[in-house]
Protein backbone atom coordinates (compact mmCIF):
# COMPACT_ATOMS: atom_id res chain seq x y z
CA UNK A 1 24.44 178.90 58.03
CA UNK A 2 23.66 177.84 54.42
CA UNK A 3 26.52 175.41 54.99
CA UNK A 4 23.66 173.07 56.15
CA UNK A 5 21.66 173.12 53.27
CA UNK A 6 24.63 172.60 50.61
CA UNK A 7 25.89 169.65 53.32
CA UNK A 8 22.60 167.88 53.45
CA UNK A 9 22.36 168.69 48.73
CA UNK A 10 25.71 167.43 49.36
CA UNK A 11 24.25 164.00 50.85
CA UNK A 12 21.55 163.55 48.45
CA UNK A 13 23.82 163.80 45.54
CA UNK A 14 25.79 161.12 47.32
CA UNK A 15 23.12 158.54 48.32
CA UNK A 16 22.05 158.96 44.37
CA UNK A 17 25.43 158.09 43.31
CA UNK A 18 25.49 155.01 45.41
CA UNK A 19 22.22 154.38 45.14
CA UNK A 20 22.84 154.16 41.32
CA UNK A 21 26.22 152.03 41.34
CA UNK A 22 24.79 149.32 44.09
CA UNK A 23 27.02 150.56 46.61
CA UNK A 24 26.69 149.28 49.86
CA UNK A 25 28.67 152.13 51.67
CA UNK A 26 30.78 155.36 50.92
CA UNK A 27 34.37 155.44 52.65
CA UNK A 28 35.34 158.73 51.22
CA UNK A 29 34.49 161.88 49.73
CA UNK A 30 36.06 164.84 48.24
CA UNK A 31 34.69 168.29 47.85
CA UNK A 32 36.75 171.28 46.50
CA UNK A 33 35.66 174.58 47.67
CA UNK A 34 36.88 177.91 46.27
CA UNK A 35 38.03 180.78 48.99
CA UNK A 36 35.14 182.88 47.37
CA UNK A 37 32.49 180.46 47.64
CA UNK A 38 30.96 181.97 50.38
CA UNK A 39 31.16 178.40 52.52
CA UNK A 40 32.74 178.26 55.77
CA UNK A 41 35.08 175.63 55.64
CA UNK A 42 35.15 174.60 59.42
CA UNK A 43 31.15 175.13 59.36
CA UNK A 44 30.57 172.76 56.46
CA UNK A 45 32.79 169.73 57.66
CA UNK A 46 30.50 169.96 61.20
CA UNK A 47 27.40 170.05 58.88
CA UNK A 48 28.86 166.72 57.26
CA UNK A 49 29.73 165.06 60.84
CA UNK A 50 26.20 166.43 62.41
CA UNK A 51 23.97 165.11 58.89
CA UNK A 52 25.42 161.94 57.76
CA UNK A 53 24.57 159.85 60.60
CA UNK A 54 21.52 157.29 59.81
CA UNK A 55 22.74 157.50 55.57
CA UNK A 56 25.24 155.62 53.51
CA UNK A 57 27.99 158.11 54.28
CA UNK A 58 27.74 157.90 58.40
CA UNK A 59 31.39 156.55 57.76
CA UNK A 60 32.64 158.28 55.41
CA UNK A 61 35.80 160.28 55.37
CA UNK A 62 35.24 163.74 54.24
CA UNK A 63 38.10 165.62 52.73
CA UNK A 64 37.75 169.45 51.66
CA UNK A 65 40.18 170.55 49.09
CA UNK A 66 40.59 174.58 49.39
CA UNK A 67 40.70 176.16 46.00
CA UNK A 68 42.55 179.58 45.62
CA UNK A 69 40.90 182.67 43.80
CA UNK A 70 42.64 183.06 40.45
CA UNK A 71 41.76 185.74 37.79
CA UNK A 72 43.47 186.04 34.31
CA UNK A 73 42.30 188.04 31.21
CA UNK A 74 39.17 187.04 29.16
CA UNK A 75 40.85 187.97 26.12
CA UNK A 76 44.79 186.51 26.45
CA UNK A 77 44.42 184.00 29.09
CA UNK A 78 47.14 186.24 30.85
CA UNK A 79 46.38 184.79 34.36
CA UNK A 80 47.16 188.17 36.98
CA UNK A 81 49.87 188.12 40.11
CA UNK A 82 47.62 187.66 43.65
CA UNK A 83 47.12 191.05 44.75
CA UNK A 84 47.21 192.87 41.45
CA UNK A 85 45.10 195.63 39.50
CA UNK A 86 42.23 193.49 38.22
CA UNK A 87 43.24 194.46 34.81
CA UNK A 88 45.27 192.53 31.97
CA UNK A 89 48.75 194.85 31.33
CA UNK A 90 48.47 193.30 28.45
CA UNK A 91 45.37 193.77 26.77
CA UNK A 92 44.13 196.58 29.27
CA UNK A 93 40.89 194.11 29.43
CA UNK A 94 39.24 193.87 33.30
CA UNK A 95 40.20 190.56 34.39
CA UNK A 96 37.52 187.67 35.22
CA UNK A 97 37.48 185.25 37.99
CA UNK A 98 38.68 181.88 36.66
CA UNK A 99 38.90 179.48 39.71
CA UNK A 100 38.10 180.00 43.03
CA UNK A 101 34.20 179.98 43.48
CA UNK A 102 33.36 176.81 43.05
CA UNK A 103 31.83 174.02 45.49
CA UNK A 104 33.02 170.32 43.34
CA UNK A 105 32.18 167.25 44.36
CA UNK A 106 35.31 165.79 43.58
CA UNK A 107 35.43 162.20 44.28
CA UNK A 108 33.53 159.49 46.09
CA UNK A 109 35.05 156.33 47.48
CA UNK A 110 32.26 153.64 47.17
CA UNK A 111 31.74 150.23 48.12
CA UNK A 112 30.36 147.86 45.45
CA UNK A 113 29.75 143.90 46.27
């Protein structure tokens, strides 16, 4: 359940963002997670509701943005059809993973007097 430990990295980040703006609360936040990030989507949004009671984000809205694994060719940029060879028909080249790992903070919605 490493879901907890990115949730409460999560927070931090947050409270140092708010912290550093003079916000007074955070209504909203926005986190992109790739389908090969390894995070359990349903896991990390009861993280969120379990850890940010008692911090700046106890009412915050928390929005999670799923991101779909893409791979194209290093060399051509060819991106490659869901489900195909990992291989550019192109350039013969073994395709890399462009999108679709990542955990983004995306956005926060903060309060400023």
């Amino acid at each position: 359940m490493h879901e907890y430990s990115i949730v409460s990295a999560l927070l931090d980040r947050v409270e140092n963002e708010a912290r550093n703006r003079g916000a007074v609360g955070v209504h909203a936040i926005r986190v992109k997670i790739g389908d090969l990030a390894g995070v359990d989507r349903g896991l990390f949004a009861t993280a969120f509701e379990t850890f940010r009671a008692g911090t700046i984000c106890a009412g915050a809205a928390l929005t999670v943005v799923p991101v779909e694994a893409c791979w194209e060719c290093p060399r051509c940029g060819q991106p490659l059809a869901r489900g195909a060879v990992l291989r550019c028909a192109m350039c013969l080249e073994p395709a890399g993973l462009a999108r679709g790992d990542e955990i983004l903070l995306d956005s926060i919605e903060l309060e400023v007097p």
